[in-house]
Protein backbone atom coordinates (compact mmCIF):
# COMPACT_ATOMS: atom_id res chain seq x y z
CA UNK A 1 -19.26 66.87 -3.07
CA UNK A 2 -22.82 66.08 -4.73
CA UNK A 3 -24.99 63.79 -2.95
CA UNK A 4 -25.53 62.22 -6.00
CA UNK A 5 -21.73 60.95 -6.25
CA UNK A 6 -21.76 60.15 -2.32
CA UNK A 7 -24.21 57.35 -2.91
CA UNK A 8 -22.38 55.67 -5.82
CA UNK A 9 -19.32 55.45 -4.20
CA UNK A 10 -20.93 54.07 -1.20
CA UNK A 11 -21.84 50.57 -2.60
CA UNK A 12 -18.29 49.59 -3.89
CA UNK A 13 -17.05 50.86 -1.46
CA UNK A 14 -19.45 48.78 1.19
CA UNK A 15 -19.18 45.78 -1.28
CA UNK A 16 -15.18 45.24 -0.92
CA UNK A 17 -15.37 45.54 2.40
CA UNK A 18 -18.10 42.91 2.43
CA UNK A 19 -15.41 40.83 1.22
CA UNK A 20 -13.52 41.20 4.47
CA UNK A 21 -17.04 41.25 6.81
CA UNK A 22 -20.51 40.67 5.02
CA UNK A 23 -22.21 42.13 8.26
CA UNK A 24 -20.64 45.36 7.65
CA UNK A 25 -22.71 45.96 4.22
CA UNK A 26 -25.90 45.83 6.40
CA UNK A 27 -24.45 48.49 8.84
CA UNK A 28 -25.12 52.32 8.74
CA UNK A 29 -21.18 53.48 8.32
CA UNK A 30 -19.46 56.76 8.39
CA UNK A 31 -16.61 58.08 6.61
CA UNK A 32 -14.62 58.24 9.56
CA UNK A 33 -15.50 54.31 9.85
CA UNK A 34 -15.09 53.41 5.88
CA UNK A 35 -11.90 55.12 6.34
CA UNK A 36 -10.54 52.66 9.62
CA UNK A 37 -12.15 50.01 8.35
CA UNK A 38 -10.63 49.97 4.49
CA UNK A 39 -7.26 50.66 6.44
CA UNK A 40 -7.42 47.12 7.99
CA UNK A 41 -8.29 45.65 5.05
CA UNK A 42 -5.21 47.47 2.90
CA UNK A 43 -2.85 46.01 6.14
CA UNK A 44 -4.12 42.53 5.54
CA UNK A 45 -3.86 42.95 1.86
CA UNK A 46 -0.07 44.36 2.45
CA UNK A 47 -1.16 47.95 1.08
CA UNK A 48 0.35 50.38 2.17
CA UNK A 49 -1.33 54.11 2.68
CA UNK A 50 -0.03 57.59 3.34
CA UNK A 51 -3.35 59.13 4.53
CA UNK A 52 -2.85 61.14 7.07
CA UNK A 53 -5.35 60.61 10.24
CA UNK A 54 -8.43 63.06 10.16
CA UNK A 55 -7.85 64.07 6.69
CA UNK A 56 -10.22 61.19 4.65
CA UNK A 57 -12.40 62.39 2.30
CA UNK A 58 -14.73 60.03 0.04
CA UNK A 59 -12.46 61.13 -3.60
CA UNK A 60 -9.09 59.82 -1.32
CA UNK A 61 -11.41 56.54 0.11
CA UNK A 62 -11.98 56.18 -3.65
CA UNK A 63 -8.79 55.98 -5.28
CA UNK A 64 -7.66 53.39 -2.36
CA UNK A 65 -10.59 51.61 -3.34
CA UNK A 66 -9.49 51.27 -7.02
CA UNK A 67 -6.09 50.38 -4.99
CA UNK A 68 -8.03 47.67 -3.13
CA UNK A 69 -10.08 46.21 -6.17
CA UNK A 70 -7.09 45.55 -8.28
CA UNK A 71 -5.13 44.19 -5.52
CA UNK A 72 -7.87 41.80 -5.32
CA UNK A 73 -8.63 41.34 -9.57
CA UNK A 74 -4.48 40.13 -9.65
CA UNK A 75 -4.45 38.12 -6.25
CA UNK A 76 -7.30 36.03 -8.28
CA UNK A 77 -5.71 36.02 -12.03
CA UNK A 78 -2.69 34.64 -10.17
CA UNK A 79 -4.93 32.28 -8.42
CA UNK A 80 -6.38 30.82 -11.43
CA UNK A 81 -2.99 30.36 -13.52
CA UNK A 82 -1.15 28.61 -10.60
CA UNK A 83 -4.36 26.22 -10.49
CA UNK A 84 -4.32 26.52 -14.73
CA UNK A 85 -0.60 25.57 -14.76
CA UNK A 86 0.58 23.46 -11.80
CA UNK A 87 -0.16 20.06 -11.05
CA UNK A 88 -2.36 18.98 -7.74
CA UNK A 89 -1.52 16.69 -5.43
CA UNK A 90 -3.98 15.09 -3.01
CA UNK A 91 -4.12 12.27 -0.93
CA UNK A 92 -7.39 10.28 -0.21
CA UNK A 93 -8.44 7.14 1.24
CA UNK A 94 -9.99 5.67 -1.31
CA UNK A 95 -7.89 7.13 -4.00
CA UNK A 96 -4.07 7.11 -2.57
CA UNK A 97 -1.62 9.65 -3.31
CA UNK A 98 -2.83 11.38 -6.11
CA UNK A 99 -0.95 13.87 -8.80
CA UNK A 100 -2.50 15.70 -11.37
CA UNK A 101 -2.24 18.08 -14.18
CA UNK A 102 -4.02 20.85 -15.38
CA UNK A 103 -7.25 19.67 -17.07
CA UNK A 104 -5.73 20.67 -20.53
CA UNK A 105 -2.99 18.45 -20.13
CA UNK A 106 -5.06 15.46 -19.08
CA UNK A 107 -2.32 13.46 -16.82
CA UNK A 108 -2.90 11.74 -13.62
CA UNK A 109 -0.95 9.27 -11.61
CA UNK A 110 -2.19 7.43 -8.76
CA UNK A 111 -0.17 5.37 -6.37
CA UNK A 112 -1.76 2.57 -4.43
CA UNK A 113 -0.59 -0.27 -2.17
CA UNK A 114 -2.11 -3.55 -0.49
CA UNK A 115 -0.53 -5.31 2.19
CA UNK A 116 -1.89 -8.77 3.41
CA UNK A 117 -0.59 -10.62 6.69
CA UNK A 118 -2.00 -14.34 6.82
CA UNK A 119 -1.94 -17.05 9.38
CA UNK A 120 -2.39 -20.67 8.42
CA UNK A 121 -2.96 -23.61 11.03
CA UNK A 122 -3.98 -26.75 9.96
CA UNK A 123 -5.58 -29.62 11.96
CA UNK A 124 -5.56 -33.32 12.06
CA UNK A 125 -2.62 -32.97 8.95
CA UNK A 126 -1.17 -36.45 9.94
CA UNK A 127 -0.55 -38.14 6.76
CA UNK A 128 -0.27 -35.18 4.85
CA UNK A 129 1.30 -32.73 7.81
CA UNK A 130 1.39 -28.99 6.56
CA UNK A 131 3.46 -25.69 8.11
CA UNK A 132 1.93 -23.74 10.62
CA UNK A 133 2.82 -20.14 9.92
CA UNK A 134 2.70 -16.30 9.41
CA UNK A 135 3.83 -15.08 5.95
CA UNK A 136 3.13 -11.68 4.12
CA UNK A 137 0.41 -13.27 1.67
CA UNK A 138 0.42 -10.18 -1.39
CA UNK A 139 2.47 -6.73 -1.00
CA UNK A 140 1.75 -4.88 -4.16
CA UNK A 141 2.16 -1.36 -4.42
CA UNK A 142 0.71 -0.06 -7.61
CA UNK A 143 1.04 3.24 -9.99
CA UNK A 144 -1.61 3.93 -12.36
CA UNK A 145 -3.22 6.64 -14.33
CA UNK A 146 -3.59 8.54 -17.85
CA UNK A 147 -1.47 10.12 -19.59
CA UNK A 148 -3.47 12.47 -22.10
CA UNK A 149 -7.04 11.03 -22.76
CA UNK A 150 -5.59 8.69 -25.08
CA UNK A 151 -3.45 6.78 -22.63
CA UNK A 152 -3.90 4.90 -19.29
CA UNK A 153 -1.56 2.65 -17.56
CA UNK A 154 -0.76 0.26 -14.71
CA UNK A 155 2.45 -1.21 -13.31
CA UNK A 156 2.20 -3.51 -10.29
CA UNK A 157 4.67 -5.36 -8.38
CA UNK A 158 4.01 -8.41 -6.32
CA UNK A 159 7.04 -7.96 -3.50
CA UNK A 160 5.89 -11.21 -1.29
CA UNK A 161 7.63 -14.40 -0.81
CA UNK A 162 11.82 -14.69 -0.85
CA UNK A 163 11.55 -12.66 -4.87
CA UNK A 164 10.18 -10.01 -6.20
CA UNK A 165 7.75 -9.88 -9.35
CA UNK A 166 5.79 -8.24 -11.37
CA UNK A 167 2.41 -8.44 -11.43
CA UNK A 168 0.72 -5.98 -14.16
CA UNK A 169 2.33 -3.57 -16.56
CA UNK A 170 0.51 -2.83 -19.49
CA UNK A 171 -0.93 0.38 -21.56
CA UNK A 172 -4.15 0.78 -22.51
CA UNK A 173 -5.16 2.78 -25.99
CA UNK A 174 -8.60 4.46 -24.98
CA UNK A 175 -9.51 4.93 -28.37
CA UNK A 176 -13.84 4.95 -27.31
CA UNK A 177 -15.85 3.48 -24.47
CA UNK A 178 -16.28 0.63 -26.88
CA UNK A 179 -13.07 -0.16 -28.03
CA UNK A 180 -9.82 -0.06 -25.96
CA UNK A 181 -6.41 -1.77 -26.69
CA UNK A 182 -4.50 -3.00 -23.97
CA UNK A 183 -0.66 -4.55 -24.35
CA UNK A 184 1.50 -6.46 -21.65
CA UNK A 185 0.59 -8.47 -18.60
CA UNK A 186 -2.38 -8.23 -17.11
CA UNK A 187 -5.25 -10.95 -16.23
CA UNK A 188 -6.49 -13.16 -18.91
CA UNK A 189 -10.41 -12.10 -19.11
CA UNK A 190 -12.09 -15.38 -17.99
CA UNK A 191 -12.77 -16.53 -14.32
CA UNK A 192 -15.03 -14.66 -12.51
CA UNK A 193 -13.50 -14.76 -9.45
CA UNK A 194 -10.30 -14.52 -10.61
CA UNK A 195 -11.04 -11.50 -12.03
CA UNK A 196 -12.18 -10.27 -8.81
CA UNK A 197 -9.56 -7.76 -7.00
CA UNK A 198 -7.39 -9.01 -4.65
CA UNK A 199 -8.27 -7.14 -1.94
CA UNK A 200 -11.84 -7.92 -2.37
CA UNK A 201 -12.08 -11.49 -2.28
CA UNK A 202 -14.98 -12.76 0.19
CA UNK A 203 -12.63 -15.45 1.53
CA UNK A 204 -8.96 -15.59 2.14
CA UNK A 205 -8.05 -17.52 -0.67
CA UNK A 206 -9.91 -18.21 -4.12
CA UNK A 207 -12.34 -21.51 -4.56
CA UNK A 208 -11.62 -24.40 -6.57
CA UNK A 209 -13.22 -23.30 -10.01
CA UNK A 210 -10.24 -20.33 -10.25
CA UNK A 211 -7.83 -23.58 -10.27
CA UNK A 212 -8.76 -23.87 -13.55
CA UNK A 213 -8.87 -20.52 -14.70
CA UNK A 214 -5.91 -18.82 -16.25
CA UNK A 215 -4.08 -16.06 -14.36
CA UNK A 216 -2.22 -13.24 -15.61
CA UNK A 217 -0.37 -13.81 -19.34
CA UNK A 218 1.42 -11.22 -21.60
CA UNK A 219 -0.35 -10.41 -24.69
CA UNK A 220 -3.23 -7.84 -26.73
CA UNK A 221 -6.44 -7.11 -25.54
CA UNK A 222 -9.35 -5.24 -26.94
CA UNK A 223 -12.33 -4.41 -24.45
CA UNK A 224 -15.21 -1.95 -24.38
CA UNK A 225 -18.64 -1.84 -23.17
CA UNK A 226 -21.96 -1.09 -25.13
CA UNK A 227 -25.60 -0.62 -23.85
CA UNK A 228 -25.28 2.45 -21.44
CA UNK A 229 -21.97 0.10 -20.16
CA UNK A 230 -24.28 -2.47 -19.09
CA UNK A 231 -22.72 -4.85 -21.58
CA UNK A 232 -18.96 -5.71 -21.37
CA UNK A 233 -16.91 -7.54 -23.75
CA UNK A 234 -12.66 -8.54 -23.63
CA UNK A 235 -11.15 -10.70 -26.29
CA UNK A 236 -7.62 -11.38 -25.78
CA UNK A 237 -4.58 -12.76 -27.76
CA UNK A 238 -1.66 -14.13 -25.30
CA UNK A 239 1.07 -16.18 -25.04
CA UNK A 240 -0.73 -19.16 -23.10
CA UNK A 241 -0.86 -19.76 -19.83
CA UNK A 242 -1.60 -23.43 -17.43
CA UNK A 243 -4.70 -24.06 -15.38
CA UNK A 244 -4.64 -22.24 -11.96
CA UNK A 245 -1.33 -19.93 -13.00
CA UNK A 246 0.33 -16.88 -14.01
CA UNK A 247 2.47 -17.35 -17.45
CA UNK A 248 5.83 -16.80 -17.62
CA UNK A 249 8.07 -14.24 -19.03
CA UNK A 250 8.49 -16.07 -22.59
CA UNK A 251 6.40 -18.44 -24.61
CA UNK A 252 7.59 -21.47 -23.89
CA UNK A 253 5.63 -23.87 -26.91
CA UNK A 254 5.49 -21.10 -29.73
CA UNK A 255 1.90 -21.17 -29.82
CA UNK A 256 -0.79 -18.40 -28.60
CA UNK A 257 -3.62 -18.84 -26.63
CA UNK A 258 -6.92 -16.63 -27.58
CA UNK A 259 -10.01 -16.03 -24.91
CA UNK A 260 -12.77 -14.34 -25.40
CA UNK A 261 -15.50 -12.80 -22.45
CA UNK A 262 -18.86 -11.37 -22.52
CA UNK A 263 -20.67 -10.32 -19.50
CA UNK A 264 -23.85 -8.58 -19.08
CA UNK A 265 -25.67 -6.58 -16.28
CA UNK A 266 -29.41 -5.59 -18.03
CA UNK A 267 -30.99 -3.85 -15.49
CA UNK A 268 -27.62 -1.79 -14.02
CA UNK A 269 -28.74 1.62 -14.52
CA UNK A 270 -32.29 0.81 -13.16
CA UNK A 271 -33.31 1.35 -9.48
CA UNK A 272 -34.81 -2.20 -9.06
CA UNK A 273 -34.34 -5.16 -6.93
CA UNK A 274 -32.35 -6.79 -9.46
CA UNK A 275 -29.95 -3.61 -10.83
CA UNK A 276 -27.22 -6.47 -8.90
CA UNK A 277 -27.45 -8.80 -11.80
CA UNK A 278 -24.63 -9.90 -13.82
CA UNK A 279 -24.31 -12.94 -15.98
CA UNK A 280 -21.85 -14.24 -18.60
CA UNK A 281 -20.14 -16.51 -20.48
CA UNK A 282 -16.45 -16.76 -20.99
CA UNK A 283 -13.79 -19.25 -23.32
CA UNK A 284 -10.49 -19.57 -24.38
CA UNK A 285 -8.29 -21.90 -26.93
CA UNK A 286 -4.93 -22.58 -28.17
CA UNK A 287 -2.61 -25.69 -28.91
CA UNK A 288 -0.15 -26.43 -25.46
CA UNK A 289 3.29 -28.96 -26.19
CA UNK A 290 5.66 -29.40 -23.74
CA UNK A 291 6.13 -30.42 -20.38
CA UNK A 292 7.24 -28.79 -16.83
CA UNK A 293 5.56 -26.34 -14.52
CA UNK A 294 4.71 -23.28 -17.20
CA UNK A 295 2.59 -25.96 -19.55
CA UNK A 296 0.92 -28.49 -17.25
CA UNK A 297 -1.65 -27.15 -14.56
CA UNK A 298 -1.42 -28.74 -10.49
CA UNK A 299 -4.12 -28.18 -8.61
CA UNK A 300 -4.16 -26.56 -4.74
CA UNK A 301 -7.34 -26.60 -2.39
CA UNK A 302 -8.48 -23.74 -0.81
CA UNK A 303 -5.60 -24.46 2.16
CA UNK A 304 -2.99 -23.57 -0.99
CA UNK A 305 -1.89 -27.54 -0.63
CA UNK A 306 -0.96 -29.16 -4.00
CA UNK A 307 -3.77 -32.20 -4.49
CA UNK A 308 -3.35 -33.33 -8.15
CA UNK A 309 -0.63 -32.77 -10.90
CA UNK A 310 0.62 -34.83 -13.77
CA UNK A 311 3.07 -38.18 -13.28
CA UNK A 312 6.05 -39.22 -14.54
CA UNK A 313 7.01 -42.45 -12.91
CA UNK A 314 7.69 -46.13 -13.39
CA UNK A 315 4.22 -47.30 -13.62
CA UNK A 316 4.29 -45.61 -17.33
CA UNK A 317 7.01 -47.47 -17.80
CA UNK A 318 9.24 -43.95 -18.08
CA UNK A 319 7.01 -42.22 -19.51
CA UNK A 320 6.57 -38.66 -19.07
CA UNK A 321 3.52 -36.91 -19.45
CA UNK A 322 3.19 -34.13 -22.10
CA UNK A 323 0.50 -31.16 -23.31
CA UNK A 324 0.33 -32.02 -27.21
CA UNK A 325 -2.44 -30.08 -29.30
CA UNK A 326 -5.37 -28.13 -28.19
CA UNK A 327 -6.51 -26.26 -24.69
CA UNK A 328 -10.13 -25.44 -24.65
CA UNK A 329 -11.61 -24.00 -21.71
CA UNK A 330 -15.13 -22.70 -21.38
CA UNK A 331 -17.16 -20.94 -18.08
CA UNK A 332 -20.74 -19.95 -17.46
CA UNK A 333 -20.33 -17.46 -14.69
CA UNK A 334 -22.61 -15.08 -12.66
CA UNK A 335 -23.70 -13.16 -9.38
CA UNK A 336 -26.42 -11.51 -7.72
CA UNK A 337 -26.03 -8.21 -5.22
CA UNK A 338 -28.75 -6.68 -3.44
CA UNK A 339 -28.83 -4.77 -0.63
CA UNK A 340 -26.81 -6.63 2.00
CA UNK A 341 -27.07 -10.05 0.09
CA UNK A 342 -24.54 -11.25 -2.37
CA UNK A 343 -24.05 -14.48 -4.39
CA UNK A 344 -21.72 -15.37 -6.71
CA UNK A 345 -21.21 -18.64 -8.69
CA UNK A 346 -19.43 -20.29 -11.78
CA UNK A 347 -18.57 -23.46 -13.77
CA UNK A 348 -15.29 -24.17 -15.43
CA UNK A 349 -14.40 -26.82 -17.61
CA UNK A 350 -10.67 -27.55 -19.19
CA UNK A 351 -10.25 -29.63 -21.64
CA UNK A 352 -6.02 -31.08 -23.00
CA UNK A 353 -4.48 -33.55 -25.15
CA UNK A 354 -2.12 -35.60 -23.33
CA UNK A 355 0.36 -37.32 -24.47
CA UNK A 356 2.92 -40.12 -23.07
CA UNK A 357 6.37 -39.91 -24.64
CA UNK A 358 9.22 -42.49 -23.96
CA UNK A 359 8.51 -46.00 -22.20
CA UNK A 360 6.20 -48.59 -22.71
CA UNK A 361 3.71 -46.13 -22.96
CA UNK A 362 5.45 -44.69 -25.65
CA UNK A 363 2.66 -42.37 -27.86
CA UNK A 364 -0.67 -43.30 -25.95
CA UNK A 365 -3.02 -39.70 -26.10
CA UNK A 366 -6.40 -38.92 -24.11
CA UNK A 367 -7.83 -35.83 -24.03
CA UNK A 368 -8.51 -35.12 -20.24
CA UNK A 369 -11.09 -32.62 -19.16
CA UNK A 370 -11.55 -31.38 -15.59
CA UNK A 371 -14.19 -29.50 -14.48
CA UNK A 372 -14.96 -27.43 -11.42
CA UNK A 373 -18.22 -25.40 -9.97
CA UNK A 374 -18.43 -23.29 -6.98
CA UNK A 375 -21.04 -20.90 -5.45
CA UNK A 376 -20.32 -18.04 -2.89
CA UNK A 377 -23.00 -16.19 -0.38
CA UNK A 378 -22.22 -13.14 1.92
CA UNK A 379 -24.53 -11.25 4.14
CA UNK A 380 -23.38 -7.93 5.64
CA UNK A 381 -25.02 -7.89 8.76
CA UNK A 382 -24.76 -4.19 9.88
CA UNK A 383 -26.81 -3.22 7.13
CA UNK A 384 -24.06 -2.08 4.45
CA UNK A 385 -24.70 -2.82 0.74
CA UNK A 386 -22.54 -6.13 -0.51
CA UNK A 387 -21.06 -5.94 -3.65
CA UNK A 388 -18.70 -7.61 -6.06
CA UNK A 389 -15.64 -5.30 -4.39
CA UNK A 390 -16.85 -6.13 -1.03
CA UNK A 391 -18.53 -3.69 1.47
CA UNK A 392 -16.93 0.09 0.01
CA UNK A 393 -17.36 1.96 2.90
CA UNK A 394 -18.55 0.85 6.70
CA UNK A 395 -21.64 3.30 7.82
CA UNK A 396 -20.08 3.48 10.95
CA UNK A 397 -16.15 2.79 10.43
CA UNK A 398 -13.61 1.70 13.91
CA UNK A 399 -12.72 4.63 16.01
CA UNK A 400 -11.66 4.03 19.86
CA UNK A 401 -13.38 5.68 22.02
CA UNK A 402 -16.42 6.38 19.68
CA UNK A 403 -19.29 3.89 19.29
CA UNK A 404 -18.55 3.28 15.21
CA UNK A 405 -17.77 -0.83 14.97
CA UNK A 406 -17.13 -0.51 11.15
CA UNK A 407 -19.00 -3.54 8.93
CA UNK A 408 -19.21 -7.05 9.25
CA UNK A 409 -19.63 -9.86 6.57
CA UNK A 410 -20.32 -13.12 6.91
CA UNK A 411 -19.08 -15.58 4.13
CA UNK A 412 -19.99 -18.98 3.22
CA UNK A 413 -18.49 -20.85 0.09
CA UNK A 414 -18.97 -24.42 -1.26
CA UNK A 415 -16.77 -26.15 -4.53
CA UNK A 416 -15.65 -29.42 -6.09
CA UNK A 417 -13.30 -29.87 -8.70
CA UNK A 418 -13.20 -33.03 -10.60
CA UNK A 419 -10.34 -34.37 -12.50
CA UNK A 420 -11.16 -36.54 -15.92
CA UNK A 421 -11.50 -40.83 -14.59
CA UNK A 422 -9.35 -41.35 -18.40
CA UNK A 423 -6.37 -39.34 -16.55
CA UNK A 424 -5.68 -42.42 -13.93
CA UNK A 425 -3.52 -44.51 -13.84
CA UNK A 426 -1.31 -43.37 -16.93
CA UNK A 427 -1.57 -39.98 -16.93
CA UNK A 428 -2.22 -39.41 -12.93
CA UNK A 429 -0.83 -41.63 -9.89
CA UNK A 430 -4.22 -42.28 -8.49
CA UNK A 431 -2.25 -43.06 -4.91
CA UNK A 432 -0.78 -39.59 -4.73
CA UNK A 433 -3.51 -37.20 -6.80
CA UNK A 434 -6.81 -37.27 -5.64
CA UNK A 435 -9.62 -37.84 -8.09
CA UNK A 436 -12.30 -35.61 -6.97
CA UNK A 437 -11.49 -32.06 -4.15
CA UNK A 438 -14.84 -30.62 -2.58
CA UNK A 439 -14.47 -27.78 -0.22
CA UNK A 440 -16.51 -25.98 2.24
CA UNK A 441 -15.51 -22.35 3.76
CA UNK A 442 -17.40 -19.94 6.38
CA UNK A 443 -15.91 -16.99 7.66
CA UNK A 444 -16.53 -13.21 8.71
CA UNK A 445 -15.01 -10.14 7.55
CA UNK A 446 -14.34 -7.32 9.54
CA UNK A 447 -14.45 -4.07 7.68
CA UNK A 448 -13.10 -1.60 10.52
CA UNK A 449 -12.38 1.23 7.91
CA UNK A 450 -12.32 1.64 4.36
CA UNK A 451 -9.02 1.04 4.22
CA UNK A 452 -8.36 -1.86 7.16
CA UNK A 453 -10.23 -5.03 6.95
CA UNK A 454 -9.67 -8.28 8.99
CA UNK A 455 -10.45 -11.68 7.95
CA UNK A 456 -10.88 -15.25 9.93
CA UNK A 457 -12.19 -18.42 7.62
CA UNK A 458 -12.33 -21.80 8.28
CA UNK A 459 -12.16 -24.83 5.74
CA UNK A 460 -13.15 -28.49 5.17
CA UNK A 461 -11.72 -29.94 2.12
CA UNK A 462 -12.77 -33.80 1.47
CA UNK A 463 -11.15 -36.11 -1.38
CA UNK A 464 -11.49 -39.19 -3.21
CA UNK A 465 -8.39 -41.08 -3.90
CA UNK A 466 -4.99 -39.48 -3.29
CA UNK A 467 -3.99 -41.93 -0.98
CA UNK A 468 -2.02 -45.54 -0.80
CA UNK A 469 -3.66 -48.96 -1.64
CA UNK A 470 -6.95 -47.20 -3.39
CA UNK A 471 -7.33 -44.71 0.13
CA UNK A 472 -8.84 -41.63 0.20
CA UNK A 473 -6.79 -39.07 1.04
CA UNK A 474 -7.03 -37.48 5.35
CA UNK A 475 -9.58 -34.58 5.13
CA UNK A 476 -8.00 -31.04 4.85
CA UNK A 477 -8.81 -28.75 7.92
CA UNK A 478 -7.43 -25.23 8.13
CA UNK A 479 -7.69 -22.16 10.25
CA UNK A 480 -6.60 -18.33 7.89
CA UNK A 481 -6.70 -15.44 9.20
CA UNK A 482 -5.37 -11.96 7.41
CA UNK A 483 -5.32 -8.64 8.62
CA UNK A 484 -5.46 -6.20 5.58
CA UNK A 485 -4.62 -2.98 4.54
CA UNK A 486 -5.35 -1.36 1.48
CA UNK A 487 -5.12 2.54 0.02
């Protein structure tokens, strides 16, 4: 055979076999070798060969090496239409289980979960003595995702307590960045911290300015973001929902609530000292009639223990107290994240008509408007980066036997919620609602992976009013803990 055809036959011949061991292209091979070699790569390729030993020559290592290059041309078609046409699953920790379809198809669901296990002990509860107790604070497992680019989704169920619920389940129309429709239950975009995950609060349980915020509410959203998505926007059309709550399946007064929020981070694509800056300014309004639990708000302290709510007693001469006309709220909100620093603070006001139907009282109105502030600070002191989710990821997560500690936060919060003077004594029993709520909280959070996190606070909440003969109601003093775990 020509020498000429030798040496191109020798590189493809040295190049699929590089496949199999790269050293071997750099070696000085002969036929005899080509020949043993290519026969362990036809084995592991499940080719089969009826060369007879001691009879190779390079025309018979060349037709196996056709043999051997298509093997290896369909082996990677078939490769690239099972990834082309069959979903992939995958399961990651910050992610969850994970399924999802070819890219043409555009589908992906994710499922999640969050499981929180509190402890509550109060002190010096005397006059106002509360449980001691474990409970299973939130489990909500979640499944999310797109369907198409056109379609997203989220359904989440809230399986603490002695019932089940339903937290979210709405569909969102991603028409553009800028301008997305979402329908069914979801949180009303106002409070700040209410807005805040879950999972992420800095503190066991949300401050005293959320009281007044509304929760989630079934209804039509539009939201989209402008400005390299430095500027966000949400305006919302629901059914209505109280102060401090979630609204119920129905609307129970025939009348919608609308809220509107803008919030803005300038500098959030820059690499500054103040790329962590976020302000905005949030509202909502809508007539409220009626009476009961889904119209009128009550208001809890940090400790989750009712402080205020509406009467309905002899000293209005049986009277009962009820919403009739407008709801306004309004809420200058912000926060501030850099580095290992974070601070976070807001101001809501809520304004109602009130009015007293039946008894003595019989027609009297006030509008009432509460109002409530509160300011949060965290410092992560192994050095991770704070943010409105909380720490993502510790630099050195929990592992026994290895010297990784995961992160730790510390938390400090201060609030006061006021409730309108015009509200007592008609529309309030000023010896059973306080007049005036200001907490203090410090605690630590213990990030020991990405996915578990443990939590210890303590509280001080102080009133004015609340109590018999013109008393202040006792100081509120608890001890939470929560061990957390999130996917």
């Amino acid at each position: 055979m020509p020498p000429n055809y030798r040496n191109r036959l020798r590189l493809p011949v040295l190049f699929a076999l590089a496949l199999c061991d790269p050293a071997m292209a750099a070696e000085h091979v002969s036929v005899e070798d080509l020949a043993r070699r290519l026969q362990v790569l036809e084995q592991r390729l499940a080719i089969t060969s009826a060369t007879n030993q001691g009879q190779t020559d390079l025309a018979e290592l060349d037709q196996r090496l056709k043999v051997l290059e298509r093997k290896l041309e369909l082996q990677g078609e078939e490769a690239a239409t099972k990834a082309a046409t069959q979903p992939t699953v995958s399961l990651s920790a910050s992610k969850g289980l994970s399924i999802k379809s070819p890219d043409a198809d555009g589908i992906e669901v994710k499922f999640k979960g969050l499981v929180q296990a509190d402890g509550r002990v109060f002190f010096g509860d005397s006059q106002n003595p509360q449980n001691d107790t474990f409970l299973l604070r939130r489990v909500e497992p979640t499944l999310e995702g797109t369907w198409g680019p056109l379609v997203g989704f989220r359904i989440q169920a809230q399986l603490a307590g002695d019932t089940a619920t339903l937290n979210d389940a709405y569909v969102e129309l991603k028409f553009d960045p800028r301008a997305t429709v979402r329908a069914g239950k979801f949180k009303v975009p106002f409070g700040l911290e209410q807005l805040e995950p879950s999972g992420s609060l800095p503190a066991v349980e949300r401050g005293l300015p959320s009281e007044l915020t509304p929760g989630r509410d079934y209804g039509v959203q539009l939201q989209g973001a402008f400005l390299r998505d430095t500027l966000n926007y949400a305006i919302e059309a629901a059914n209505g929902v109280p102060d401090g709550r979630d609204g119920p399946a129905g609307n129970p007064d025939n009348s919608l609530e609308y809220a509107a929020r803008v919030f803005w981070e300038p500098f959030k694509n820059d690499a500054t000292a103040l790329s962590g800056l976020g302000f905005g300014f949030a509202a909502s309004v809508g007539d409220k009639s009626g009476n009961g639990d889904n119209v009128l708000p009550r208001y809890r302290t940090p400790g989750q223990v009712k402080f205020f709510n509406y009467r309905a007693d002899a000293l209005t001469g049986g009277s009962d107290v009820f919403a009739d006309g407008q709801h306004r709220r309004w809420s200058p909100q912000g926060y501030f994240y850099h580095g290992r620093l974070g601070l976070l603070a807001e101001y809501v006001a809520s304004e109602q008509e009130l009015r007293l139907a039946g008894g003595a009282n019989d027609g009297v109105r006030r509008r009432i408007r509460n109002d409530a502030y509160g300011a949060t600070a965290s410092f992560v002191v192994t050095g991770e980066d704070a943010s409105y989710r909380g720490v993502a990821q510790p630099n050195h997560p929990f592992t026994v036997g290895s010297p990784g500690w995961g992160a730790l936060e510390l938390v400090a919060r201060y609030g006061k919620l006021s409730i309108d003077p015009n509200a007592f004594p008609l529309f309030a029993n000023p010896g059973k609602s306080a007049q005036t709520a200001t907490s203090w909280v410090v605690g630590v959070n213990w990030y020991l992976t990405r996915n578990l996190k443990l939590v210890a606070n303590y509280s001080d909440t102080l009133f004015n009013g609340g109590a018999a003969n013109g008393l202040d109601r006792e100081d509120e003093k608890a001890f939470f803990t929560r061990a957390q775990f999130s996917f």
